[in-house]
N, C-alpha and C. Protein backbone atom coordinates (compact mmCIF):
# COMPACT_ATOMS: atom_id res chain seq x y z
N UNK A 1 -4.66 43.02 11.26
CA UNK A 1 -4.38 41.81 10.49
C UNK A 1 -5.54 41.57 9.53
N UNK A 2 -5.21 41.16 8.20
CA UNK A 2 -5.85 41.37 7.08
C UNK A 2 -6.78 40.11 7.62
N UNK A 3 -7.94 39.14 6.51
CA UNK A 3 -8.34 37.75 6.82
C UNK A 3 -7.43 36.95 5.71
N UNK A 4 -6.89 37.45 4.90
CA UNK A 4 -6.18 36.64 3.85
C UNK A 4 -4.86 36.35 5.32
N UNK A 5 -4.26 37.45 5.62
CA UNK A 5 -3.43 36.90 6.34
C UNK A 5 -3.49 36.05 7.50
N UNK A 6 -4.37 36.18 8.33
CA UNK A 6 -4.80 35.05 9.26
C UNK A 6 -4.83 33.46 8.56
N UNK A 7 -5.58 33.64 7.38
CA UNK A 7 -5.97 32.11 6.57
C UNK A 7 -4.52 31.50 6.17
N UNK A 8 -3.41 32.66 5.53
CA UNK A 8 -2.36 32.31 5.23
C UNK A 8 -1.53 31.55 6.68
N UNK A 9 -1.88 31.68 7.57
CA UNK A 9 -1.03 31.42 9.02
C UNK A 9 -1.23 30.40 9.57
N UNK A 10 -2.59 29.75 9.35
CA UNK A 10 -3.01 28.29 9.23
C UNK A 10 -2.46 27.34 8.64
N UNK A 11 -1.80 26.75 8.55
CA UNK A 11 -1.10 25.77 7.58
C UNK A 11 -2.38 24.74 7.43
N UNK A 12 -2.98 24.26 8.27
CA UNK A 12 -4.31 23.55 8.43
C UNK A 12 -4.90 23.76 6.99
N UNK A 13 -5.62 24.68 7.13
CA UNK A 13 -6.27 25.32 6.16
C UNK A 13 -6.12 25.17 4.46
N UNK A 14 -4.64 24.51 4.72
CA UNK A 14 -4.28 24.69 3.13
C UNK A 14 -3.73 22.91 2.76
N UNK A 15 -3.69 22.44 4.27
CA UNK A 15 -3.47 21.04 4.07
C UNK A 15 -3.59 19.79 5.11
N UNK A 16 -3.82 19.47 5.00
CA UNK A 16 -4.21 18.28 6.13
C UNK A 16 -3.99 16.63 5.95
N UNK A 17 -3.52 15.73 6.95
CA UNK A 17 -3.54 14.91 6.53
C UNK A 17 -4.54 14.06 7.62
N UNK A 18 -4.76 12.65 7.03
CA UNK A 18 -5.77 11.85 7.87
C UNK A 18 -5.33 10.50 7.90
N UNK A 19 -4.83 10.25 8.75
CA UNK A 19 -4.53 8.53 9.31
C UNK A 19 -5.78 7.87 9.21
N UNK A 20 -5.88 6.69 8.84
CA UNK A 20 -6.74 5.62 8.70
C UNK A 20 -6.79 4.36 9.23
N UNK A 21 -7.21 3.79 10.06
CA UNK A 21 -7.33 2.38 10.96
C UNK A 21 -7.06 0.92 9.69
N UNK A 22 -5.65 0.46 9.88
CA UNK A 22 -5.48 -0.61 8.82
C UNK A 22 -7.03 -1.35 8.65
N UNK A 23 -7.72 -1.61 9.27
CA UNK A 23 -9.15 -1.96 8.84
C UNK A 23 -9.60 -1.57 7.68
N UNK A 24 -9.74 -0.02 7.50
CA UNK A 24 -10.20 0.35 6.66
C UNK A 24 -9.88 0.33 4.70
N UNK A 25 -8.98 -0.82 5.04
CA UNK A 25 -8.10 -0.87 4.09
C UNK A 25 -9.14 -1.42 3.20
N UNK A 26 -8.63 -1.05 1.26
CA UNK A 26 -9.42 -1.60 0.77
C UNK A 26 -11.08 -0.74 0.12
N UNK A 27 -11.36 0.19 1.10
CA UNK A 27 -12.94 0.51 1.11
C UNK A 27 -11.99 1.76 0.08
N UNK A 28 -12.95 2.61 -0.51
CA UNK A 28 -13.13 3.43 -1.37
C UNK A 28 -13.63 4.81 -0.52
N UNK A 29 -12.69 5.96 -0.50
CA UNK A 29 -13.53 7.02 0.19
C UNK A 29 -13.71 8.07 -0.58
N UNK A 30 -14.59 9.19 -0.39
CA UNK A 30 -14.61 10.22 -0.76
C UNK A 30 -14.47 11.78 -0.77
N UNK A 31 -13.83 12.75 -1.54
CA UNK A 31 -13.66 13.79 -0.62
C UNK A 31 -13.47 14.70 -1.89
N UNK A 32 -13.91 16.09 -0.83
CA UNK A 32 -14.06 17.18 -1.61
C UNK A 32 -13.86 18.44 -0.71
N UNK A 33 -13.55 19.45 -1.42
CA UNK A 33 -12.85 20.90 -0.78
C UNK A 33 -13.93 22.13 -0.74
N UNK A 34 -14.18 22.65 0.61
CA UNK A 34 -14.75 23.83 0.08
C UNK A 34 -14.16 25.04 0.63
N UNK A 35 -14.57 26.09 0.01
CA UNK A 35 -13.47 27.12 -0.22
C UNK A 35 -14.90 28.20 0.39
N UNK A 36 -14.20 29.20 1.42
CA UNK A 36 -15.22 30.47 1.76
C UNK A 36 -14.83 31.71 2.09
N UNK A 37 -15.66 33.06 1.50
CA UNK A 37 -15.07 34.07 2.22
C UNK A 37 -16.43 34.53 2.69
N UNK A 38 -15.96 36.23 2.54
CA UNK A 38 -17.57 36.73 3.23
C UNK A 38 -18.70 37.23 1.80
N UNK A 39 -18.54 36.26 1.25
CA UNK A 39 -19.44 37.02 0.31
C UNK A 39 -20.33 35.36 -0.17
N UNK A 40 -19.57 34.05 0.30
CA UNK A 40 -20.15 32.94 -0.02
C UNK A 40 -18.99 31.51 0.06
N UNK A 41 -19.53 30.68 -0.27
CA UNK A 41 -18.80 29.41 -0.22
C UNK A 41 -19.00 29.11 -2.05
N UNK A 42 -17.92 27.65 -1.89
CA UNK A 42 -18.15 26.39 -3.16
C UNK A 42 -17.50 25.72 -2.66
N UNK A 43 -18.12 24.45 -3.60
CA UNK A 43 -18.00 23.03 -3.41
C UNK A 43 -16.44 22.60 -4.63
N UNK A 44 -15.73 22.21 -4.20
CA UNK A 44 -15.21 21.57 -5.84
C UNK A 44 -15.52 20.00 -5.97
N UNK A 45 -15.18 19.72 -7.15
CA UNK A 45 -15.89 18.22 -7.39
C UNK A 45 -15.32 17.38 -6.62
N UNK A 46 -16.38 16.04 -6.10
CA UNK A 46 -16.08 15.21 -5.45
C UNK A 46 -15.32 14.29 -6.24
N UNK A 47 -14.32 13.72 -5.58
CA UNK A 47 -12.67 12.82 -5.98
C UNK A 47 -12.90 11.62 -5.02
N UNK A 48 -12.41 10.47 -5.45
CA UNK A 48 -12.50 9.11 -4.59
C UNK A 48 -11.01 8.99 -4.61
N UNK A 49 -10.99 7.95 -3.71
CA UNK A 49 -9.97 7.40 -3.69
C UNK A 49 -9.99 6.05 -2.81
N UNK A 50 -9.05 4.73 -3.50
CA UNK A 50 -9.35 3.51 -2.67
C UNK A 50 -8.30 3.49 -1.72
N UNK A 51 -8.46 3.25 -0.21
CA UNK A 51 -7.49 2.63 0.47
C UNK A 51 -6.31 1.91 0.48
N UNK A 52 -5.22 1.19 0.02
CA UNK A 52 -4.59 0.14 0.22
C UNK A 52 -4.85 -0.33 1.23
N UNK A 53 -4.54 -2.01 0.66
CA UNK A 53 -5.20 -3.22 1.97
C UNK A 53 -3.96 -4.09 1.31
N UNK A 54 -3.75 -4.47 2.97
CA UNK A 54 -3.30 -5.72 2.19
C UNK A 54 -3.59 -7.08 1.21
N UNK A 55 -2.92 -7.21 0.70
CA UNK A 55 -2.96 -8.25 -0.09
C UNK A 55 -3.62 -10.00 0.06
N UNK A 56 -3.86 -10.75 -0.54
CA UNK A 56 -4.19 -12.05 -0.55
C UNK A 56 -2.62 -12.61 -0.51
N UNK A 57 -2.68 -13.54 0.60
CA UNK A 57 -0.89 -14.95 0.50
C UNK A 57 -1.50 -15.14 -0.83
N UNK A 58 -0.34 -15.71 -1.40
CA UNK A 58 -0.17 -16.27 -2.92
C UNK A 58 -0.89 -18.04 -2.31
N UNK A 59 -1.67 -18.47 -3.59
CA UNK A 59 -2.48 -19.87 -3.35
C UNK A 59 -1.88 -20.99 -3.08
N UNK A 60 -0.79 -21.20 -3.46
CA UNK A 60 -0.06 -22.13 -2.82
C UNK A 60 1.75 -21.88 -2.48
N UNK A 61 1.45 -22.61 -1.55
CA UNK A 61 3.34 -22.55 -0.91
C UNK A 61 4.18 -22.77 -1.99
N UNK A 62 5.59 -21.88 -1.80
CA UNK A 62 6.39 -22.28 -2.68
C UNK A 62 7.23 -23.96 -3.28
N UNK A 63 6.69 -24.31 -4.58
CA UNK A 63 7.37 -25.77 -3.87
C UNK A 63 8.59 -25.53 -5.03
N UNK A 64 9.16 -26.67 -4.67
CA UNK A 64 10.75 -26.59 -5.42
C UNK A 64 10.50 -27.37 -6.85
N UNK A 65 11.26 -26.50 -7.68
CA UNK A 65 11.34 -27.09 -9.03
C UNK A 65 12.32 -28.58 -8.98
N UNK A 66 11.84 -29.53 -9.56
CA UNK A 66 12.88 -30.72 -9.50
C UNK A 66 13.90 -30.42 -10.67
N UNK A 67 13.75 -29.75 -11.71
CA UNK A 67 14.20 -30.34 -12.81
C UNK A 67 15.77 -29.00 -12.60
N UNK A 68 15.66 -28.38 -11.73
CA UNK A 68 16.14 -26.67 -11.70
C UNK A 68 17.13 -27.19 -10.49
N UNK A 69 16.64 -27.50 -9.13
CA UNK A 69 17.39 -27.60 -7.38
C UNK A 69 18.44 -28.20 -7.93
N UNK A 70 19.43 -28.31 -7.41
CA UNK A 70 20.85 -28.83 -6.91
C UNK A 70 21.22 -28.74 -5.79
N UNK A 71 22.51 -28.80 -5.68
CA UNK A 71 23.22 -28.78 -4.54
C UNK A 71 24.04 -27.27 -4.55
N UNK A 72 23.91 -27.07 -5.79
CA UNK A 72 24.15 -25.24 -5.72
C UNK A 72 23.12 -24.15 -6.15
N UNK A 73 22.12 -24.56 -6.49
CA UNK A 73 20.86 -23.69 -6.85
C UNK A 73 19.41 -24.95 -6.32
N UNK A 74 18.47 -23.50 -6.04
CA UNK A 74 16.90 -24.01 -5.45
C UNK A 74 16.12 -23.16 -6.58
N UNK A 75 14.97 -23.82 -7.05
CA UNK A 75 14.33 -22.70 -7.83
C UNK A 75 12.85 -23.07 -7.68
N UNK A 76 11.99 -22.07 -6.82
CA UNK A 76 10.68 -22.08 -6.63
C UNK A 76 9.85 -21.39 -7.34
N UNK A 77 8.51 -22.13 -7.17
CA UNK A 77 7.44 -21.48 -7.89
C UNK A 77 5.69 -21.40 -6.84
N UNK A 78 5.13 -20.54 -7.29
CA UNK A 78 4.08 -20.35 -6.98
C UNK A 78 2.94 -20.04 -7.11
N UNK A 79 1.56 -20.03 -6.95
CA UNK A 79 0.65 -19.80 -7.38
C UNK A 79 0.36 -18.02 -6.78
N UNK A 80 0.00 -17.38 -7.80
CA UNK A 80 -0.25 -15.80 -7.66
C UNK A 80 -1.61 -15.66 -7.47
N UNK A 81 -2.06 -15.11 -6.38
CA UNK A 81 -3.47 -14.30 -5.50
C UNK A 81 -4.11 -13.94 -6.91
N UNK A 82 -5.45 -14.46 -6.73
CA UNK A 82 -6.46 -14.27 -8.11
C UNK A 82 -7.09 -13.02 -7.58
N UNK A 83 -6.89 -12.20 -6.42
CA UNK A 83 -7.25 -10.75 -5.90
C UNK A 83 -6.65 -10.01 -5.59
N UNK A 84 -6.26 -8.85 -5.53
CA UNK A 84 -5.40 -8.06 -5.09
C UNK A 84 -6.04 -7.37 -3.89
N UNK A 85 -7.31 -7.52 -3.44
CA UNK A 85 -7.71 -6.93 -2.52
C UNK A 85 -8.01 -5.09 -2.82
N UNK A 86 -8.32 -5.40 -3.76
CA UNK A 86 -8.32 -3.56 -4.15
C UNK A 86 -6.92 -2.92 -4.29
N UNK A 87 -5.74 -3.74 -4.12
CA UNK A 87 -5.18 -2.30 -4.24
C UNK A 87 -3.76 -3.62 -5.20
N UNK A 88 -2.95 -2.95 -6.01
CA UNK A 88 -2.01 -3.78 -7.05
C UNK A 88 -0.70 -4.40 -6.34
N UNK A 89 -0.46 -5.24 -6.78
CA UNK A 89 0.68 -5.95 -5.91
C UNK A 89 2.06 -5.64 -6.92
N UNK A 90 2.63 -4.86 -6.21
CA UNK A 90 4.40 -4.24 -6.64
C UNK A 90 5.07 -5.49 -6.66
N UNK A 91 5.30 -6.38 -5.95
CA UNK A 91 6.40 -7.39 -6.08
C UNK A 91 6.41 -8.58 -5.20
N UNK A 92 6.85 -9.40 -5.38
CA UNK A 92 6.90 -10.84 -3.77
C UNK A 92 8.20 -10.92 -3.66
N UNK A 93 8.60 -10.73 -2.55
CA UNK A 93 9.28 -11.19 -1.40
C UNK A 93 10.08 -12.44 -1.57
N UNK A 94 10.86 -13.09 -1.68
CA UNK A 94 11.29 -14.56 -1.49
C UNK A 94 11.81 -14.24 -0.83
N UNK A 95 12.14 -15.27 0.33
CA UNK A 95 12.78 -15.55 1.46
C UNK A 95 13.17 -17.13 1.83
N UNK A 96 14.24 -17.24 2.50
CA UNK A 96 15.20 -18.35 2.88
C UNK A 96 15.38 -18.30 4.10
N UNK A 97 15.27 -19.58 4.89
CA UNK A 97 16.04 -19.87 6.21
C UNK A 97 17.43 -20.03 6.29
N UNK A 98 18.08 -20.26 7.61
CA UNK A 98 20.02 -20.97 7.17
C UNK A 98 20.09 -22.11 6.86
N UNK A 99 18.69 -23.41 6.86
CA UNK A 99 18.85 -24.55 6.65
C UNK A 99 18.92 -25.04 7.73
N UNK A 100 18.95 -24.47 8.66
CA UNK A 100 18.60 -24.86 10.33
C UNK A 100 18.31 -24.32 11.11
N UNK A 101 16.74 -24.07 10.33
CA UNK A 101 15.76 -23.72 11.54
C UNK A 101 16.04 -22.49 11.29
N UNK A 102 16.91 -21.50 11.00
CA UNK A 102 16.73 -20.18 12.06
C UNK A 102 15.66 -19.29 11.27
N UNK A 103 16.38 -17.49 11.22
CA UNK A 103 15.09 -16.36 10.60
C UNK A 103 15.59 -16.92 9.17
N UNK A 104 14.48 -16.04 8.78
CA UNK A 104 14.41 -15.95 7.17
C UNK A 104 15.08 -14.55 6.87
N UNK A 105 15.47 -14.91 5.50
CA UNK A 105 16.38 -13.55 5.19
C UNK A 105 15.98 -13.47 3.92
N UNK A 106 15.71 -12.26 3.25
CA UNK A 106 15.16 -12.00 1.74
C UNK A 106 16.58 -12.68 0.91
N UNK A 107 16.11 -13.30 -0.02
CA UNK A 107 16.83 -13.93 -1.04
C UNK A 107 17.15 -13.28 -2.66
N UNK A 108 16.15 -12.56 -3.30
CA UNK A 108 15.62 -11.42 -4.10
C UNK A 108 16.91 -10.64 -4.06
N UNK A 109 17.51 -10.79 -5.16
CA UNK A 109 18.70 -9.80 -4.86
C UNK A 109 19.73 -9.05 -4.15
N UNK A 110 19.42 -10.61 -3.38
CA UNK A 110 21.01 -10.69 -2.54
C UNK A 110 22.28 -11.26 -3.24
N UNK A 111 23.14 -10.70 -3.35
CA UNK A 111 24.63 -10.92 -4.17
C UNK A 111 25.39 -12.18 -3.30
């Protein structure tokens, strides 16, 4: 057996992945590849990359527009997180109860 072919049989070798403790969300890490046979090694350039973390709640609760609510439409507003916590915020969520008490159910493009 050749050493190219052994290295080829590793899947390891050519890729790896690494779970991260939601803690670590947020921090900035760093990483780089090195490559060896029998004649020497290299380094390739070091690459960062930031974590995702969660996000900041938005600054204040949703309150209801007066001029908008009825008895057939609600229309809220809110104050948007002055941080993203390192990492960009894709979209918010709205959500609704049944009006008594129960779960909440996404509202956002429900038909």
């Amino acid at each position: 057996m050749t050493d190219a072919a052994f290295i080829s049989q590793k899947p390891y070798l050519r890729e790896h992945i690494v779970s991260f403790s939601p803690s670590l969300g947020g921090r900035t890490f760093r990483f780089k590849i090195k490559s060896l046979n029998e004649i020497g090694e290299a380094e390739s350039v070091i690459d960062s990359q930031i974590l995702a973390a969660i996000p900041d709640a938005p600054l204040t609760a949703p309150v209801s527009d007066a001029a908008i609510t009825s008895i057939n439409a609600i229309k809220v507003r809110w104050q948007q997180v002055t941080t993203e916590n390192n990492s960009e915020i894709l979209s918010y969520s709205l959500e609704i109860d049944d009006g008594a008490g129960g779960d909440f159910i996404a509202v956002v493009g429900v038909v």
